[in-house]
C-alpha atoms as a PDB file:
ATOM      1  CA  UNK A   1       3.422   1.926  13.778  1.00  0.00           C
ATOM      2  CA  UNK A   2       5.908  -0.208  15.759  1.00  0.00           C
ATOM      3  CA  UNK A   3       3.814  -3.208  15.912  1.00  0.00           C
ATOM      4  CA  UNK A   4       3.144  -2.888  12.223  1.00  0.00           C
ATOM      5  CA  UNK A   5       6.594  -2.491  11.096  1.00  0.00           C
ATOM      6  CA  UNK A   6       7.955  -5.299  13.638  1.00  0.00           C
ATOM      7  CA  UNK A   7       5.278  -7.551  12.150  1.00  0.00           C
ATOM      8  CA  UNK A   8       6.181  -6.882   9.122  1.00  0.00           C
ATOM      9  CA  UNK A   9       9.769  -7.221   9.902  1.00  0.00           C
ATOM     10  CA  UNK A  10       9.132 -10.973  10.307  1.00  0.00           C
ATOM     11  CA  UNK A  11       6.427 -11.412   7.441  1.00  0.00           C
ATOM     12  CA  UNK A  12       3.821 -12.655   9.458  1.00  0.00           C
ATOM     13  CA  UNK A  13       0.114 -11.334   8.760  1.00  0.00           C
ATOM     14  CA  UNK A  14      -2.604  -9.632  11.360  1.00  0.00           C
ATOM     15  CA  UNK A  15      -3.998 -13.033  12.219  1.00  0.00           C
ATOM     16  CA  UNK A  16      -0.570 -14.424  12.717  1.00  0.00           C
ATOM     17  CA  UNK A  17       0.406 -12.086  15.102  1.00  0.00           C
ATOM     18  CA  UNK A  18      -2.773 -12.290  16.886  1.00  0.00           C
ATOM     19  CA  UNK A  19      -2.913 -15.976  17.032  1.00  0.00           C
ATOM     20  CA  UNK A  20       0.935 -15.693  18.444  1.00  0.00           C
ATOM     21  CA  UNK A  21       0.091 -12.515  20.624  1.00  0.00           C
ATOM     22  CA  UNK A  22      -3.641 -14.336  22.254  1.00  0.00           C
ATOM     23  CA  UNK A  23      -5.205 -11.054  20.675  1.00  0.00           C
ATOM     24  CA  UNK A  24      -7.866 -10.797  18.402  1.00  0.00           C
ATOM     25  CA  UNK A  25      -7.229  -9.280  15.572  1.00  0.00           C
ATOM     26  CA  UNK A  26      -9.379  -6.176  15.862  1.00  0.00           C
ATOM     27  CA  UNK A  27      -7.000  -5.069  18.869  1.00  0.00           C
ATOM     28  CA  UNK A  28      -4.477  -5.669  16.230  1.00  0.00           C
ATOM     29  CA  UNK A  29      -5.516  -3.528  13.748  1.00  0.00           C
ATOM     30  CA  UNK A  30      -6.750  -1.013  16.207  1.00  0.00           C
ATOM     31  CA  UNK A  31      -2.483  -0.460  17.908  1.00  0.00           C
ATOM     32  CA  UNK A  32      -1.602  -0.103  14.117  1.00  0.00           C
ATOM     33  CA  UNK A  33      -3.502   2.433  13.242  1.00  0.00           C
ATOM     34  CA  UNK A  34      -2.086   3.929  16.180  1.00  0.00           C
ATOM     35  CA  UNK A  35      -4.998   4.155  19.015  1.00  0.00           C
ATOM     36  CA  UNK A  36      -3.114   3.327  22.301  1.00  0.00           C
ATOM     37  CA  UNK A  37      -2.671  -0.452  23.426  1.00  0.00           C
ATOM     38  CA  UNK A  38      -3.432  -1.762  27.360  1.00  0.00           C
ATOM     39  CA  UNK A  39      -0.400  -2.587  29.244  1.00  0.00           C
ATOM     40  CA  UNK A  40      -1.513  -7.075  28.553  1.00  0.00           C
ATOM     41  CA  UNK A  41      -1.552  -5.542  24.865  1.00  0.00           C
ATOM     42  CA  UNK A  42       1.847  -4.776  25.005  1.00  0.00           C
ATOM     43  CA  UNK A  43       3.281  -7.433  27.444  1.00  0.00           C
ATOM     44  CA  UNK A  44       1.199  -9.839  24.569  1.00  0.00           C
ATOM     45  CA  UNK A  45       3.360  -8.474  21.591  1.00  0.00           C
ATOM     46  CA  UNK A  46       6.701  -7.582  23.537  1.00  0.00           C
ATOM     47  CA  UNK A  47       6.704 -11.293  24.330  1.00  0.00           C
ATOM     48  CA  UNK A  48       5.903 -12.602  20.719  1.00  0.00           C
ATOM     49  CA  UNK A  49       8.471  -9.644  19.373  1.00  0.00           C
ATOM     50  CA  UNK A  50      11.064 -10.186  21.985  1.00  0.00           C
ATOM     51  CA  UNK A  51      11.502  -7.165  22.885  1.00  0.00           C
ATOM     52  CA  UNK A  52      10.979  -5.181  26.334  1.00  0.00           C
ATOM     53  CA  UNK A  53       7.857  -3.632  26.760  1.00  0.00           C
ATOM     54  CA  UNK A  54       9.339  -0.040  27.104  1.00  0.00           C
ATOM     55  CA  UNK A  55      10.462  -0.494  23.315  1.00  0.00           C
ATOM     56  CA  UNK A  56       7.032  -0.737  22.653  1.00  0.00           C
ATOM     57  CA  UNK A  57       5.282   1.708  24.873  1.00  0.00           C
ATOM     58  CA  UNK A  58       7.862   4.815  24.313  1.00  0.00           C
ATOM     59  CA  UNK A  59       6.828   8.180  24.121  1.00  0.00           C
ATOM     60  CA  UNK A  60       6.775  10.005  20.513  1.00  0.00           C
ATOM     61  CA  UNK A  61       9.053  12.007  21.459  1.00  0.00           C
ATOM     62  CA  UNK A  62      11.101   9.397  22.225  1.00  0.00           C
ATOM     63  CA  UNK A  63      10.540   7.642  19.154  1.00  0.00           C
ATOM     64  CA  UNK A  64      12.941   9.452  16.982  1.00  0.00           C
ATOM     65  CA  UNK A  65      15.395   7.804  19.450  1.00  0.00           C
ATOM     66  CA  UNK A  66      14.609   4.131  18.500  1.00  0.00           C
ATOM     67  CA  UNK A  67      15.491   1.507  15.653  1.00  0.00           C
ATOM     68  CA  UNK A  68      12.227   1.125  15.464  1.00  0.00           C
ATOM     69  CA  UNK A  69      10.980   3.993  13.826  1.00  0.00           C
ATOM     70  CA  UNK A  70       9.365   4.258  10.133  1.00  0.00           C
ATOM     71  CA  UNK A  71      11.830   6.016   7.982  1.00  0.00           C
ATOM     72  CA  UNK A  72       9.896   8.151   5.209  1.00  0.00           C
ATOM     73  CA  UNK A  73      10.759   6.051   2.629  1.00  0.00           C
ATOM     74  CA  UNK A  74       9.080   2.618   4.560  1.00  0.00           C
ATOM     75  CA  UNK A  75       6.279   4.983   4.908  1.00  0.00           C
ATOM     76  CA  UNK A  76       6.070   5.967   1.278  1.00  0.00           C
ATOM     77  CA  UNK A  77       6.416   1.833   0.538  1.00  0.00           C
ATOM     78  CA  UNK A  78       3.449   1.390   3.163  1.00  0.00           C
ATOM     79  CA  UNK A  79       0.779   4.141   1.462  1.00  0.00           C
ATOM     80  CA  UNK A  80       2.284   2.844  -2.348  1.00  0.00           C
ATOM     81  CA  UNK A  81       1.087  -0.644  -0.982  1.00  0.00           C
ATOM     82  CA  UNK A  82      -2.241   0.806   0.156  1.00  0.00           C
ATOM     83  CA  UNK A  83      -2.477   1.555  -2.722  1.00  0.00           C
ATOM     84  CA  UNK A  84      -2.228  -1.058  -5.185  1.00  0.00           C
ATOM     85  CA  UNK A  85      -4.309  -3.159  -2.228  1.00  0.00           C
ATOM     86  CA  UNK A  86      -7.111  -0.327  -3.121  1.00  0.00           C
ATOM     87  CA  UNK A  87      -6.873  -0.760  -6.745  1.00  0.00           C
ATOM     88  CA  UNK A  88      -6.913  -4.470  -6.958  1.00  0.00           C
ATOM     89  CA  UNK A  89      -9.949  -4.554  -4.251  1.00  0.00           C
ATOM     90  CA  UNK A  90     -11.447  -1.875  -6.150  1.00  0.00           C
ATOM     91  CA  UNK A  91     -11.029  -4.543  -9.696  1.00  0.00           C
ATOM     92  CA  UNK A  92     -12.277  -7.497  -7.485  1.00  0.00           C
ATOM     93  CA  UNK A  93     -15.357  -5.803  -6.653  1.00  0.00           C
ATOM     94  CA  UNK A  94     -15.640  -4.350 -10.227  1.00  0.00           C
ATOM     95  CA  UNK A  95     -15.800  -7.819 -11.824  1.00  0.00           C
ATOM     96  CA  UNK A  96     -17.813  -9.512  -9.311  1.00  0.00           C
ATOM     97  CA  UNK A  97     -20.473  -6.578  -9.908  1.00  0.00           C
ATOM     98  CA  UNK A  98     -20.382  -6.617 -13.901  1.00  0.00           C
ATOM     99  CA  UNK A  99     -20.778 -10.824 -14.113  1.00  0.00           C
ATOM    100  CA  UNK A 100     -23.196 -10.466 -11.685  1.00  0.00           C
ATOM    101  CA  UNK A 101     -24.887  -8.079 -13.641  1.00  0.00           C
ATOM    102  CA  UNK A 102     -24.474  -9.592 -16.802  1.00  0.00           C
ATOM    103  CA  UNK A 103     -25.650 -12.799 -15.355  1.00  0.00           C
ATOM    104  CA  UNK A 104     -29.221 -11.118 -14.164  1.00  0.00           C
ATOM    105  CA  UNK A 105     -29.368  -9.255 -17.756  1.00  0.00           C
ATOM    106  CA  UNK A 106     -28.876 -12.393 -19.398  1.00  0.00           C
ATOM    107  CA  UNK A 107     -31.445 -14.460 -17.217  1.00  0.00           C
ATOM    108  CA  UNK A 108     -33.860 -12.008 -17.068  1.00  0.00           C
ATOM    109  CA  UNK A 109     -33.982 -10.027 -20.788  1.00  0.00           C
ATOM    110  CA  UNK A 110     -31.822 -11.504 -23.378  1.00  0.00           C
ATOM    111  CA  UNK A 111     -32.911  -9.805 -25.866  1.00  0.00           C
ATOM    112  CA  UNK A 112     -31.108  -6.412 -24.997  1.00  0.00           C
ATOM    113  CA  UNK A 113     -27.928  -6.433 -23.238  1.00  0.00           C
ATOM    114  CA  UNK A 114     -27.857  -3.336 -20.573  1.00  0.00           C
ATOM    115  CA  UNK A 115     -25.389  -4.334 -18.282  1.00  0.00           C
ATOM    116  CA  UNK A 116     -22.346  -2.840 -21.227  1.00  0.00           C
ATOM    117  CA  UNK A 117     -23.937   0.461 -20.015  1.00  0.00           C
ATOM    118  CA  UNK A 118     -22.357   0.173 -16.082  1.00  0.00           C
ATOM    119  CA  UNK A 119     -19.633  -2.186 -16.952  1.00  0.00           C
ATOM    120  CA  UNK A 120     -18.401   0.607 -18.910  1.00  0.00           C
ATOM    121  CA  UNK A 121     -18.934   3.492 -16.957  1.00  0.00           C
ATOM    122  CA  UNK A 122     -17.313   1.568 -13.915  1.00  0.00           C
ATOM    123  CA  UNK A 123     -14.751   0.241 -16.059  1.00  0.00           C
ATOM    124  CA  UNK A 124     -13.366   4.197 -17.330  1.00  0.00           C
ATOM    125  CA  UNK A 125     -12.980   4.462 -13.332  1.00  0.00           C
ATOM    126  CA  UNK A 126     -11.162   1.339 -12.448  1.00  0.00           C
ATOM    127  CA  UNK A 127      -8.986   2.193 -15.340  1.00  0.00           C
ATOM    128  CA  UNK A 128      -8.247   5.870 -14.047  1.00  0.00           C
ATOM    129  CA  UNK A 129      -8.014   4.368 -10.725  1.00  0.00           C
ATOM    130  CA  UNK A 130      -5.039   1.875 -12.108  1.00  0.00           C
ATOM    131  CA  UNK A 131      -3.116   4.538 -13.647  1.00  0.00           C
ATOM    132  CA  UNK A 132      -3.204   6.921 -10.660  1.00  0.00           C
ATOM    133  CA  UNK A 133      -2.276   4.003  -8.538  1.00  0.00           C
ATOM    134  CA  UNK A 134       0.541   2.632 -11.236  1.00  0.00           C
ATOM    135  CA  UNK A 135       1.846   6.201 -12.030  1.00  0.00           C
ATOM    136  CA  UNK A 136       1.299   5.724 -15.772  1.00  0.00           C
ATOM    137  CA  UNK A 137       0.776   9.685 -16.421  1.00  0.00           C
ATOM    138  CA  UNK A 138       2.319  11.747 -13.932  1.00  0.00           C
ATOM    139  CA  UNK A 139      -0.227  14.681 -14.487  1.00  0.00           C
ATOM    140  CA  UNK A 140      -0.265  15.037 -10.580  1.00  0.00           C
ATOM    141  CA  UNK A 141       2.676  14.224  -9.405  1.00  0.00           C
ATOM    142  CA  UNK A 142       4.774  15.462  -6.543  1.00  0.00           C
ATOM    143  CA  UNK A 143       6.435  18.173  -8.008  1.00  0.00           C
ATOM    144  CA  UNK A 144       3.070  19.534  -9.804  1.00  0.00           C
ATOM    145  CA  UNK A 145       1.661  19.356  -6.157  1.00  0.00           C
ATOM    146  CA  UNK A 146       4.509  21.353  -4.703  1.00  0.00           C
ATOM    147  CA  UNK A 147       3.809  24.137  -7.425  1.00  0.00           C
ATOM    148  CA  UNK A 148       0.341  24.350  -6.564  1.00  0.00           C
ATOM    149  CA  UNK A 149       0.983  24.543  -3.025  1.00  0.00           C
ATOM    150  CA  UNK A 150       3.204  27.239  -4.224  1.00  0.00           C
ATOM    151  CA  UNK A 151       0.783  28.844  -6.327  1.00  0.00           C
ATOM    152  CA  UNK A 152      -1.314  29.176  -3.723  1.00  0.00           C
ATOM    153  CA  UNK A 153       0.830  30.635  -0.921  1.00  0.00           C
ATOM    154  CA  UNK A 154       1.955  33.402  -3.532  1.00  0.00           C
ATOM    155  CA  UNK A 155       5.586  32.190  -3.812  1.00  0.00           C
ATOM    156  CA  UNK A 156       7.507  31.878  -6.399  1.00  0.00           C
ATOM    157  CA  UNK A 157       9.683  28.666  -7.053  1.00  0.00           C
END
């Protein structure tokens, strides 16, 4: 998570940093989701990051210790961003799928127009996918969570 946030730090993308770094941009994505580098990993991105390798490769239980680590609130910002990346992937695909669709209904039977039929059962989950995502209704949100957790251990709040 060091890599990620120091990348993100300076704004620069996966491929950036592993055109910078000499990586490729699997190894990249594999040290941010926190499987362990090789020792020309980290000389790679200490070097592009300017920092001292150590800073990089130190212990979790050291990490507490550093600048470097997430705060809870920069990890709340990076799973909210997740987030809305999933939603708007999940639209992208949505509407490449229904013109597609509508496309081969069109060319192929004019005369009745099926593709309605999956562009609205898709489109009643994109839609519940954007208002999860955007927090529109807060039917589950984190304190209705807590209670159920609650609920379930047999305490009382």
């Amino acid at each position: 998570m060091i890599i990620r946030k120091l990348r993100l730090q300076r704004g620069w993308s996966q491929e950036q940093l592993a055109e910078f770094s000499g990586l490729s941009i699997r190894t990249i994505q594999r040290i941010e989701r926190g499987q362990n580098p090789g020792l020309d990993s980290l000389k790679s991105l200490a070097a592009v990051f300017e920092v001292q390798v150590s800073d990089l490769h130190s212990a979790p239980e050291n990490d507490m210790d550093t600048q470097q680590q997430i705060t809870s609130d920069e990890a709340k910002a990076i799973e909210y961003v997740r987030d809305i990346k999933g939603f708007y992937s999940h639209l992208i695909k949505y509407v490449v799928v229904i013109t597609t669709l509508f496309i081969i209904n069109l060319t192929t039977n004019p005369d009745y127009i099926w593709a309605w039929w999956p562009m609205l059962g898709w489109g009643l989950g994109v839609l519940s996918h954007g208002l999860n995502v955007f927090e529109v209704f807060h039917f589950f949100s984190p304190a209705w969570e807590k209670r159920q957790i609650e609920k379930r251990l047999g305490r009382k709040l």
